[in-house]
PDB file of N, CA and C in Angstrom:
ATOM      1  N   UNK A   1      21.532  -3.134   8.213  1.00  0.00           N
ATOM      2  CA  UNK A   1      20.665  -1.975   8.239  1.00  0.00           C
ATOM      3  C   UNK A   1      19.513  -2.140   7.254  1.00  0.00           C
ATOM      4  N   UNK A   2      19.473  -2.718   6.202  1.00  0.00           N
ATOM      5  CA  UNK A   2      18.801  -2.906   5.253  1.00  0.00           C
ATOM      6  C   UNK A   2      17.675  -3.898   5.567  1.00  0.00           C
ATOM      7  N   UNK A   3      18.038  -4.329   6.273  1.00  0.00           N
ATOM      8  CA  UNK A   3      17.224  -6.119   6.986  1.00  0.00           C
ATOM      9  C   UNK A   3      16.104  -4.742   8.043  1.00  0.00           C
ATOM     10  N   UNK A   4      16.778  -4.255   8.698  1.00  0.00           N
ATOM     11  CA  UNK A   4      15.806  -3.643   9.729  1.00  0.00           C
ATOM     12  C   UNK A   4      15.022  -2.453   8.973  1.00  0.00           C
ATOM     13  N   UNK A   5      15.217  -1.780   8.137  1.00  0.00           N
ATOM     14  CA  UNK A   5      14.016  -0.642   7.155  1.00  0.00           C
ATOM     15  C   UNK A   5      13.465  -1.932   6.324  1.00  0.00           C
ATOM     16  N   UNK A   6      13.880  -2.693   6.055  1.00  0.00           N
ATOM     17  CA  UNK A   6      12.326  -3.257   5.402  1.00  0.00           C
ATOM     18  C   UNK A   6      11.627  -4.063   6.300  1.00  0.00           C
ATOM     19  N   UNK A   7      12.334  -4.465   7.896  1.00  0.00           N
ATOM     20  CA  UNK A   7      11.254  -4.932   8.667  1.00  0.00           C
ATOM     21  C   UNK A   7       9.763  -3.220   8.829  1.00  0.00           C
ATOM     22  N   UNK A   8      10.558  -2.599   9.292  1.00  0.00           N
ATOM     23  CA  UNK A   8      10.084  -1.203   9.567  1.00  0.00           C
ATOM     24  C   UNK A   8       8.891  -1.237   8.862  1.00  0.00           C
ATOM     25  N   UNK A   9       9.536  -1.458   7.153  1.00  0.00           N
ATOM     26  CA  UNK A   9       8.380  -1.161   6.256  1.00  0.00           C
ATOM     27  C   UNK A   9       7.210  -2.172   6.211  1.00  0.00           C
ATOM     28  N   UNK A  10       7.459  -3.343   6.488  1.00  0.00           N
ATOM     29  CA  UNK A  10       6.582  -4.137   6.727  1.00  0.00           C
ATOM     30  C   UNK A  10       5.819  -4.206   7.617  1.00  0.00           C
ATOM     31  N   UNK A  11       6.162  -3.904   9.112  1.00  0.00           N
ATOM     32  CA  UNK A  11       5.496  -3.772   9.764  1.00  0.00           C
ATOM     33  C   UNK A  11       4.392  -2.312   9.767  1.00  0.00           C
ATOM     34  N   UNK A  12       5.052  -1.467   9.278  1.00  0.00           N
ATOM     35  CA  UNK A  12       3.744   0.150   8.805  1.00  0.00           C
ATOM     36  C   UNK A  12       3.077  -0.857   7.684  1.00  0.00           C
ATOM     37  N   UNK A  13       2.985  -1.790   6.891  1.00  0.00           N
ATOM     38  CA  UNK A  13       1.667  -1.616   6.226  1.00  0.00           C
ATOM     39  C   UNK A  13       0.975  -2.891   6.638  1.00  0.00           C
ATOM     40  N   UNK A  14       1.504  -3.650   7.844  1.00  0.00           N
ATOM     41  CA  UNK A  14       0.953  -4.344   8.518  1.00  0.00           C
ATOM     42  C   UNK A  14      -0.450  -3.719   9.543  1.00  0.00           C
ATOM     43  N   UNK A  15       0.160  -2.757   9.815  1.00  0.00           N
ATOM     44  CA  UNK A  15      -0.090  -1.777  10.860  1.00  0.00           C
ATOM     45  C   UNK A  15      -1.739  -0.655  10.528  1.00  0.00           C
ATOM     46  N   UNK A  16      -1.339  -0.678   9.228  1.00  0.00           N
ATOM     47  CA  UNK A  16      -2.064   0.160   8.317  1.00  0.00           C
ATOM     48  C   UNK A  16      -3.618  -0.010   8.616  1.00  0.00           C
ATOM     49  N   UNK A  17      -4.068   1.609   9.142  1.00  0.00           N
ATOM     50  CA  UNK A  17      -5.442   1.661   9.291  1.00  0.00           C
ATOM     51  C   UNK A  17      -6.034   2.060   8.379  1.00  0.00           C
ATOM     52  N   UNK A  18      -7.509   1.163   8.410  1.00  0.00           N
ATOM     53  CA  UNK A  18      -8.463   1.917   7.096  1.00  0.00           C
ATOM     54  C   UNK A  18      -8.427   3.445   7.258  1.00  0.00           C
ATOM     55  N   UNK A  19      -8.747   4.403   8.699  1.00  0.00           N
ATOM     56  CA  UNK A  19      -8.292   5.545   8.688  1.00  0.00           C
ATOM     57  C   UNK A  19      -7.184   6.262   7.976  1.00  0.00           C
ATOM     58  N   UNK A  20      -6.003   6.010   8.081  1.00  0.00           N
ATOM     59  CA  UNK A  20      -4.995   5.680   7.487  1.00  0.00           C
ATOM     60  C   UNK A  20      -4.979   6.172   6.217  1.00  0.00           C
ATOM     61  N   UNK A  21      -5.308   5.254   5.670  1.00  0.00           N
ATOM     62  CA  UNK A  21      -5.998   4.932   3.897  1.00  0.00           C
ATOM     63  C   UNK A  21      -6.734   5.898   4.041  1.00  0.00           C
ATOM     64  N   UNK A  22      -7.281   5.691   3.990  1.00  0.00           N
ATOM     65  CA  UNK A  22      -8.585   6.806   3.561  1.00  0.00           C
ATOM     66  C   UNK A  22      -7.379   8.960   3.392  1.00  0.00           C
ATOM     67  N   UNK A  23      -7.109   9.089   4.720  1.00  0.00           N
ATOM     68  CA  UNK A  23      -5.936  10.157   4.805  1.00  0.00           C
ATOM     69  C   UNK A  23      -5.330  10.038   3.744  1.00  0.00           C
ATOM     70  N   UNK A  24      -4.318   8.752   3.288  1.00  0.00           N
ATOM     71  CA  UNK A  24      -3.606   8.881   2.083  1.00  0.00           C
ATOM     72  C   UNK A  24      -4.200   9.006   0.727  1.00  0.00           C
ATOM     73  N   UNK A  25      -5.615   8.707   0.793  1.00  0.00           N
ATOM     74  CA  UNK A  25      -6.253   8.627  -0.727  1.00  0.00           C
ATOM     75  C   UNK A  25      -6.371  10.378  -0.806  1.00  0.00           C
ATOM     76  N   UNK A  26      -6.821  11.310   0.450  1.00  0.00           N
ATOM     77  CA  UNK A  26      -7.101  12.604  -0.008  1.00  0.00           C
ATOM     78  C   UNK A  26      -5.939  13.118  -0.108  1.00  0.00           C
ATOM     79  N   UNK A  27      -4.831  12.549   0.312  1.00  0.00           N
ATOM     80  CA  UNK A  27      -3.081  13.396   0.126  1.00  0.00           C
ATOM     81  C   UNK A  27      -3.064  13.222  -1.085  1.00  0.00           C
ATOM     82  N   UNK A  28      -3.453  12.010  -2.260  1.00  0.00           N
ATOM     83  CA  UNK A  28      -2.724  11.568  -3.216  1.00  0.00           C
ATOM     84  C   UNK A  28      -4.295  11.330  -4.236  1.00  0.00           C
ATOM     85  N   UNK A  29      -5.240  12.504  -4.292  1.00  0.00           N
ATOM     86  CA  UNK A  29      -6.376  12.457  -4.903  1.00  0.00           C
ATOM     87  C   UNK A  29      -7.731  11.059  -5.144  1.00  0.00           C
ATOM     88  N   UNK A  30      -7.434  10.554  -4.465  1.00  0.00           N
ATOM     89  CA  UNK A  30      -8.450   9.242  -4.765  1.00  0.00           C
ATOM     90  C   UNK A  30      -9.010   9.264  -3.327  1.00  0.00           C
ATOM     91  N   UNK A  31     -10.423   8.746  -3.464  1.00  0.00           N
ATOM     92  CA  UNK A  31     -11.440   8.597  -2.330  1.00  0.00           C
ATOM     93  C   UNK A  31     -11.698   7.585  -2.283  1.00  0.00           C
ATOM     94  N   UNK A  32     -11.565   6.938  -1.509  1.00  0.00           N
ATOM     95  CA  UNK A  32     -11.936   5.284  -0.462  1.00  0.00           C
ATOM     96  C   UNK A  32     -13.463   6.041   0.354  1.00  0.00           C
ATOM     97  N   UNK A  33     -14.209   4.850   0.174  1.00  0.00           N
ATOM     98  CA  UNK A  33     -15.068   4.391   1.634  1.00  0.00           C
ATOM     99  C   UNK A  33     -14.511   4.116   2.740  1.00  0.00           C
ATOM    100  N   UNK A  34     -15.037   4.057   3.877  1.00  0.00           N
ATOM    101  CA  UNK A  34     -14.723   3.424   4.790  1.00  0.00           C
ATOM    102  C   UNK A  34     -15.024   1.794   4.613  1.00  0.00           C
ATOM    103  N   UNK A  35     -15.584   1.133   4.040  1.00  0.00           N
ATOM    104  CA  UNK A  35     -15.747   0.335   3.989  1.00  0.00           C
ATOM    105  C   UNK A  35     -14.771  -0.676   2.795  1.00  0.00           C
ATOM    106  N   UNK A  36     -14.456   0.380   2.202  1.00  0.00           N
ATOM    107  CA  UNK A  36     -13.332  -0.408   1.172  1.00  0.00           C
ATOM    108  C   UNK A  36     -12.022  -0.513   1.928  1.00  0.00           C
ATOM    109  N   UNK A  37     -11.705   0.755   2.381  1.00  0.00           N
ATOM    110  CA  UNK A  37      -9.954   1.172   3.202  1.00  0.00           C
ATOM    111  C   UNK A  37     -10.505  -0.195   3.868  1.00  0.00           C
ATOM    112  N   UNK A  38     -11.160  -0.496   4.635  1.00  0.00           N
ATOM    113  CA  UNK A  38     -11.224  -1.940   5.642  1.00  0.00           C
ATOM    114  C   UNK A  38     -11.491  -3.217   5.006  1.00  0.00           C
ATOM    115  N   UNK A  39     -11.356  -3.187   3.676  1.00  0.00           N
ATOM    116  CA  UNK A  39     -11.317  -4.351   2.834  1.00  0.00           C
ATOM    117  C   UNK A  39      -9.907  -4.587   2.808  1.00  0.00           C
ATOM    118  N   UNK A  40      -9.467  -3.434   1.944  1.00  0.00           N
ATOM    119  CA  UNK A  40      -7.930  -3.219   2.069  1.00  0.00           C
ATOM    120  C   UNK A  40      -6.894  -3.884   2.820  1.00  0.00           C
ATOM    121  N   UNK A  41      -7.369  -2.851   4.179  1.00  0.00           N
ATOM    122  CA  UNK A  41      -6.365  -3.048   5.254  1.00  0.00           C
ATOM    123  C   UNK A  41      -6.554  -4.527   5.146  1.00  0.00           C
ATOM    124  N   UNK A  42      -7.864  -5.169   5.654  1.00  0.00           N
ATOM    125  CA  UNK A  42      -8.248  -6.167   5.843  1.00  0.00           C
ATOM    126  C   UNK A  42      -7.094  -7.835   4.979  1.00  0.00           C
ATOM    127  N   UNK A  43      -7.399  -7.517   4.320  1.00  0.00           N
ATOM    128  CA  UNK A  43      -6.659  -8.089   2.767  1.00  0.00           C
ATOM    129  C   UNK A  43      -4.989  -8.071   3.349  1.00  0.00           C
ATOM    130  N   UNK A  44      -4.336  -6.733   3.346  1.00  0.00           N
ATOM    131  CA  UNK A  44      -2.800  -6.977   3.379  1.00  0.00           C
ATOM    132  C   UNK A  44      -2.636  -7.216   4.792  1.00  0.00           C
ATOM    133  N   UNK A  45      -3.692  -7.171   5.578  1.00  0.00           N
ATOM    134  CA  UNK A  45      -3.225  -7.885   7.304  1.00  0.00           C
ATOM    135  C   UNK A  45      -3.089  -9.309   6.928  1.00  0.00           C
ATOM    136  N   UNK A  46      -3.703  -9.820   6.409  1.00  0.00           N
ATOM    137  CA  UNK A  46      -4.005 -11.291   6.213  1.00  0.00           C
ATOM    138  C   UNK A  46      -3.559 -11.763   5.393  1.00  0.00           C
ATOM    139  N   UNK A  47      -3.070 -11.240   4.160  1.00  0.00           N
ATOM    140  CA  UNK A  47      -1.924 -11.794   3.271  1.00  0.00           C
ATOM    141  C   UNK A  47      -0.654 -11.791   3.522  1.00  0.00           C
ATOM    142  N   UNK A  48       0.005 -12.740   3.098  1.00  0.00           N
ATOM    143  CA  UNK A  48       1.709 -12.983   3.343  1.00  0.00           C
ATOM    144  C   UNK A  48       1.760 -12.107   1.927  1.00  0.00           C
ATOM    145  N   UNK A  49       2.661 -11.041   1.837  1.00  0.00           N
ATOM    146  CA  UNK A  49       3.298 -10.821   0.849  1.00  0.00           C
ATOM    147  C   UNK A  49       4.184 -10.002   1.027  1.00  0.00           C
ATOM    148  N   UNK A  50       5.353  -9.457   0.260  1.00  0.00           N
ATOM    149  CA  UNK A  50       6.765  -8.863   0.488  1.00  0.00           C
ATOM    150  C   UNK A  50       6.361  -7.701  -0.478  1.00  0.00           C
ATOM    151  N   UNK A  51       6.418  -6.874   0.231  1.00  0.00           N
ATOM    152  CA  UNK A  51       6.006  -5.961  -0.441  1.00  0.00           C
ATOM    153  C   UNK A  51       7.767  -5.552  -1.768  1.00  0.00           C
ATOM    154  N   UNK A  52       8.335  -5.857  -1.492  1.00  0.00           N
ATOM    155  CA  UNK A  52       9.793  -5.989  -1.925  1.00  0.00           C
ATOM    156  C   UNK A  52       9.788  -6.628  -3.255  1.00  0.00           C
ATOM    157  N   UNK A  53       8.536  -7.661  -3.164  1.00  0.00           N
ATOM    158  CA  UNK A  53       8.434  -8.364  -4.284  1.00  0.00           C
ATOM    159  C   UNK A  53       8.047  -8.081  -5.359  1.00  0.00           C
ATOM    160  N   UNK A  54       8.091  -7.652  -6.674  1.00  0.00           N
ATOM    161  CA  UNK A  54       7.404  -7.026  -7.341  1.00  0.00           C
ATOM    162  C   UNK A  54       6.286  -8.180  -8.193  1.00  0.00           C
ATOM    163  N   UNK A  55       6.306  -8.898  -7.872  1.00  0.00           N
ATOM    164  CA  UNK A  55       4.763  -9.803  -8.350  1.00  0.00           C
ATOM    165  C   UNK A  55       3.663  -9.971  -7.116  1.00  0.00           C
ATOM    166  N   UNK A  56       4.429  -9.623  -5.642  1.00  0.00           N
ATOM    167  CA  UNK A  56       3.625  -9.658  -4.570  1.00  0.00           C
ATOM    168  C   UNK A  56       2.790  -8.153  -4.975  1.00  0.00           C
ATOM    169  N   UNK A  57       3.249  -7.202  -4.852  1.00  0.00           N
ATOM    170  CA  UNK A  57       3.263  -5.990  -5.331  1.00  0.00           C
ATOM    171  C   UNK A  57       1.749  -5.825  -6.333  1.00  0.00           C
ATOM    172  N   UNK A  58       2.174  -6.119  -7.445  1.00  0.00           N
ATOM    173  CA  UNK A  58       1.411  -6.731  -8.872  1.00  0.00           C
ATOM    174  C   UNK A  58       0.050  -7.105  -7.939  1.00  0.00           C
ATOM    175  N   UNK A  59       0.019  -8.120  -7.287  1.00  0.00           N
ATOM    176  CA  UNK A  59      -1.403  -8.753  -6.822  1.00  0.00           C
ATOM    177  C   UNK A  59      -1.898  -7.799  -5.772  1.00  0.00           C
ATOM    178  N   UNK A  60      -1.130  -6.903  -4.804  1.00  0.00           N
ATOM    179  CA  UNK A  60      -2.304  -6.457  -4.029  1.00  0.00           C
ATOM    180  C   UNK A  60      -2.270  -5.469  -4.699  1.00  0.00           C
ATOM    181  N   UNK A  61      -1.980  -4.707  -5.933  1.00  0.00           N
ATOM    182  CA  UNK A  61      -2.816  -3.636  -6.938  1.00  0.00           C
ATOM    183  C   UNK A  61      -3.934  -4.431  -7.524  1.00  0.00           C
ATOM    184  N   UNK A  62      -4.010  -5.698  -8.240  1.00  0.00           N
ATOM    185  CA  UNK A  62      -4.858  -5.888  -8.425  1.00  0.00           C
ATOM    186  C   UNK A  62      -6.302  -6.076  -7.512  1.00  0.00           C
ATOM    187  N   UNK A  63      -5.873  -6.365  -6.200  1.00  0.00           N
ATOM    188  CA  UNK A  63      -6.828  -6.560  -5.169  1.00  0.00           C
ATOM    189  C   UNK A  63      -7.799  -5.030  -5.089  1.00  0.00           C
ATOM    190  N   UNK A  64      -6.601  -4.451  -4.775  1.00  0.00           N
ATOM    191  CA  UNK A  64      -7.367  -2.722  -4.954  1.00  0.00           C
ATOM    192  C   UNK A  64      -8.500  -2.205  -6.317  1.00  0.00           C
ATOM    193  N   UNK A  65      -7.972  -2.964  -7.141  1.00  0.00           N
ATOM    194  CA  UNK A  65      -8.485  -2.780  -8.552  1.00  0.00           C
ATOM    195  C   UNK A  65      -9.553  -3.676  -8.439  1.00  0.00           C
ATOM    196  N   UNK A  66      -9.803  -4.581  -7.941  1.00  0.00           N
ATOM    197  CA  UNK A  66     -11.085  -5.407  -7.481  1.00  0.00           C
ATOM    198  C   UNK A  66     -12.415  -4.791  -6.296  1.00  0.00           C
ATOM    199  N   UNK A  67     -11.187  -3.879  -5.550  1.00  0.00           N
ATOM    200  CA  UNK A  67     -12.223  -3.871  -4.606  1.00  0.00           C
ATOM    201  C   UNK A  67     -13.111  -1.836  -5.136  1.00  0.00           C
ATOM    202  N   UNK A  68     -12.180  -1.404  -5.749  1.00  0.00           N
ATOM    203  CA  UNK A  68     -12.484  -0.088  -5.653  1.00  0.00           C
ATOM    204  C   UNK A  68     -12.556   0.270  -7.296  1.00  0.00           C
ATOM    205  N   UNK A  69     -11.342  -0.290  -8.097  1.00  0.00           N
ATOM    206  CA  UNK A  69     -11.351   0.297  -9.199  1.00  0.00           C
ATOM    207  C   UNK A  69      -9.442   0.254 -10.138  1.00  0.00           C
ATOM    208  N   UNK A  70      -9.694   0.061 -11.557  1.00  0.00           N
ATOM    209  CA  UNK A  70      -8.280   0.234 -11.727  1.00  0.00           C
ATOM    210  C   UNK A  70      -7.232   2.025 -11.547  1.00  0.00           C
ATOM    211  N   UNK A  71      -8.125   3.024 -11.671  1.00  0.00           N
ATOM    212  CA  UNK A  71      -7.842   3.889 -11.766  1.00  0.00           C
ATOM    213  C   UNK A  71      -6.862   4.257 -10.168  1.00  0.00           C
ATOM    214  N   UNK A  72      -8.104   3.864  -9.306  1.00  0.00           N
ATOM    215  CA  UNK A  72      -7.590   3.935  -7.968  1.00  0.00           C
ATOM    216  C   UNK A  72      -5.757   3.157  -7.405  1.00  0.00           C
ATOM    217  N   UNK A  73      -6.272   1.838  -7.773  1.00  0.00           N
ATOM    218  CA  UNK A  73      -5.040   0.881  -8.271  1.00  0.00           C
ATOM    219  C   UNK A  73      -3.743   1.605  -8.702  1.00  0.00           C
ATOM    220  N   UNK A  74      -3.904   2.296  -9.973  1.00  0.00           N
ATOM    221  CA  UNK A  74      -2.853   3.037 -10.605  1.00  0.00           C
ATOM    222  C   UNK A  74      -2.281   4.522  -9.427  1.00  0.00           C
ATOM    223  N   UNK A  75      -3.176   4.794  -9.123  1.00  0.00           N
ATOM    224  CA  UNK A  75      -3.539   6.470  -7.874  1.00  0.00           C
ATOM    225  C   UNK A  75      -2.655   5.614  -6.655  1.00  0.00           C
ATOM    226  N   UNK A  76      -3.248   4.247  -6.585  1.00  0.00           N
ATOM    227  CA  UNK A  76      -2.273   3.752  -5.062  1.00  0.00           C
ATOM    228  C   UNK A  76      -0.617   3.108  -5.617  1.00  0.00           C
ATOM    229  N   UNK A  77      -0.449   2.858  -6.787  1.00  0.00           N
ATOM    230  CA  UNK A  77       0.796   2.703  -7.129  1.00  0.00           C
ATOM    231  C   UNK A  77       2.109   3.721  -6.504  1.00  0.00           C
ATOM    232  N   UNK A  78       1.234   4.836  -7.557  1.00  0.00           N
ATOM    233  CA  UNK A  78       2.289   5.900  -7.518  1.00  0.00           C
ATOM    234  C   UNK A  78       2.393   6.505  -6.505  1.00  0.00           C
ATOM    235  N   UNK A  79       1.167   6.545  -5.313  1.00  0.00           N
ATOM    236  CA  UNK A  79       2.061   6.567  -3.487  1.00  0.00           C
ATOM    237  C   UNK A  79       2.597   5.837  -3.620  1.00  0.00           C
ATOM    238  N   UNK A  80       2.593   4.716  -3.285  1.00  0.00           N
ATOM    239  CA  UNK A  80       3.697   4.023  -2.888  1.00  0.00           C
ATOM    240  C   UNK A  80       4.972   4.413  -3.379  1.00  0.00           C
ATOM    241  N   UNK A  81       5.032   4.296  -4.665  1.00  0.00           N
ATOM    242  CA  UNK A  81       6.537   4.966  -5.042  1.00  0.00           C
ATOM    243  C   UNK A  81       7.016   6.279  -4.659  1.00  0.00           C
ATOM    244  N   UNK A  82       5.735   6.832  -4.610  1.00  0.00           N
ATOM    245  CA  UNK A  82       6.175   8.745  -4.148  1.00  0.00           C
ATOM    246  C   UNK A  82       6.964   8.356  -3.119  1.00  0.00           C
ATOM    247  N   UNK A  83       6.080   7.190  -2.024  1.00  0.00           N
ATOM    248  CA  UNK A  83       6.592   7.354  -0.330  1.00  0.00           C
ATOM    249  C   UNK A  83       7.787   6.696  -0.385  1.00  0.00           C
ATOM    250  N   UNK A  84       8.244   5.670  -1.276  1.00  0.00           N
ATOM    251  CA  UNK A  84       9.260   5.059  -1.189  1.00  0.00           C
ATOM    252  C   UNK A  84      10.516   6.443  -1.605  1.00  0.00           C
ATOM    253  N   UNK A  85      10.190   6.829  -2.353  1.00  0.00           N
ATOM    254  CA  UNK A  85      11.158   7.948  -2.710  1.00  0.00           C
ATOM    255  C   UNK A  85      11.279   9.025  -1.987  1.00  0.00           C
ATOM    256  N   UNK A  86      10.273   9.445  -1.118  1.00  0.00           N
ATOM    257  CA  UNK A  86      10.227  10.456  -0.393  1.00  0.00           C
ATOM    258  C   UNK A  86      11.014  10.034   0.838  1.00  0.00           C
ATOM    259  N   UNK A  87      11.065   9.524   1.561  1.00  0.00           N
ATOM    260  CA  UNK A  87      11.537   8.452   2.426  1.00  0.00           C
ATOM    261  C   UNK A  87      13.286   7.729   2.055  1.00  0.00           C
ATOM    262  N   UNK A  88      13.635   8.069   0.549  1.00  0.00           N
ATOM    263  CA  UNK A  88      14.540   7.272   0.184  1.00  0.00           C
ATOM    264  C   UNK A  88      15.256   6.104   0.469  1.00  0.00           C
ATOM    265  N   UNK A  89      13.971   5.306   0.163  1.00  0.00           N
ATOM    266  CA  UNK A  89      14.638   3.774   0.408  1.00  0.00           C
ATOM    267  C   UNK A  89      13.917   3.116  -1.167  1.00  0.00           C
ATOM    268  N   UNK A  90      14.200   3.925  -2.170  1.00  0.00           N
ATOM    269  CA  UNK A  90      13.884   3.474  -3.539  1.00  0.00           C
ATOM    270  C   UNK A  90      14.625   2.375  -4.280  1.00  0.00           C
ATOM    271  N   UNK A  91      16.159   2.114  -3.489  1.00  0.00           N
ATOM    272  CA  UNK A  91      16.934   1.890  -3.911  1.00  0.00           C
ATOM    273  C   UNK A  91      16.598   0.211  -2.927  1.00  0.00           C
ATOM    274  N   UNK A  92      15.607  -0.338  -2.154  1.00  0.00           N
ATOM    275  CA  UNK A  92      15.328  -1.274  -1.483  1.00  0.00           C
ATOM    276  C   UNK A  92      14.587  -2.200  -2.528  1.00  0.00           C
ATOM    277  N   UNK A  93      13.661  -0.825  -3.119  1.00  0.00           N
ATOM    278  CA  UNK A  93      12.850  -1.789  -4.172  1.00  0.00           C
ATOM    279  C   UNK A  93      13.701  -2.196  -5.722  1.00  0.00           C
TER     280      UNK A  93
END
């Protein structure tokens, strides 16, 4: 069961539209361009990384923090953890 929620999860941020993004930055106070959310997306379509990993993790915050800002970076952390917890599969990471 565990093998198939983190395919799940991988495949939603595979999946992940700059639209998307942009929605989650006003749920969770931070504002994207359209043109950044599609850097973004852009970036984790095309990178191999596990999101499971916590040094994979580490680098696409920094990517965010490159493309937009560290503040933002820190603002997209703590979704992620909100959603991981909200969702309760905290216990994956």
């Amino acid at each position: 069961m565990k093998h198939i929620i983190r395919q799940i999860i991988r495949e939603k941020l595979a999946g992940l539209t700059a639209n998307e993004m942009i929605q989650y930055g006003k749920q969770y106070g931070f504002s994207l361009t359209h043109s950044e959310a599609d850097q973004m997306t852009k970036y984790i379509k095309n990178t191999s990384f596990d999101p499971f990993n916590e040094k994979d993790r580490i680098k696409i915050l920094k990517k965010i923090a490159q493309i937009k800002d560290e503040e933002t970076a820190k603002k997209a952390n703590r979704l992620f953890n909100d959603l991981i917890k909200k969702y309760g599969v905290d216990h994956l990471f």
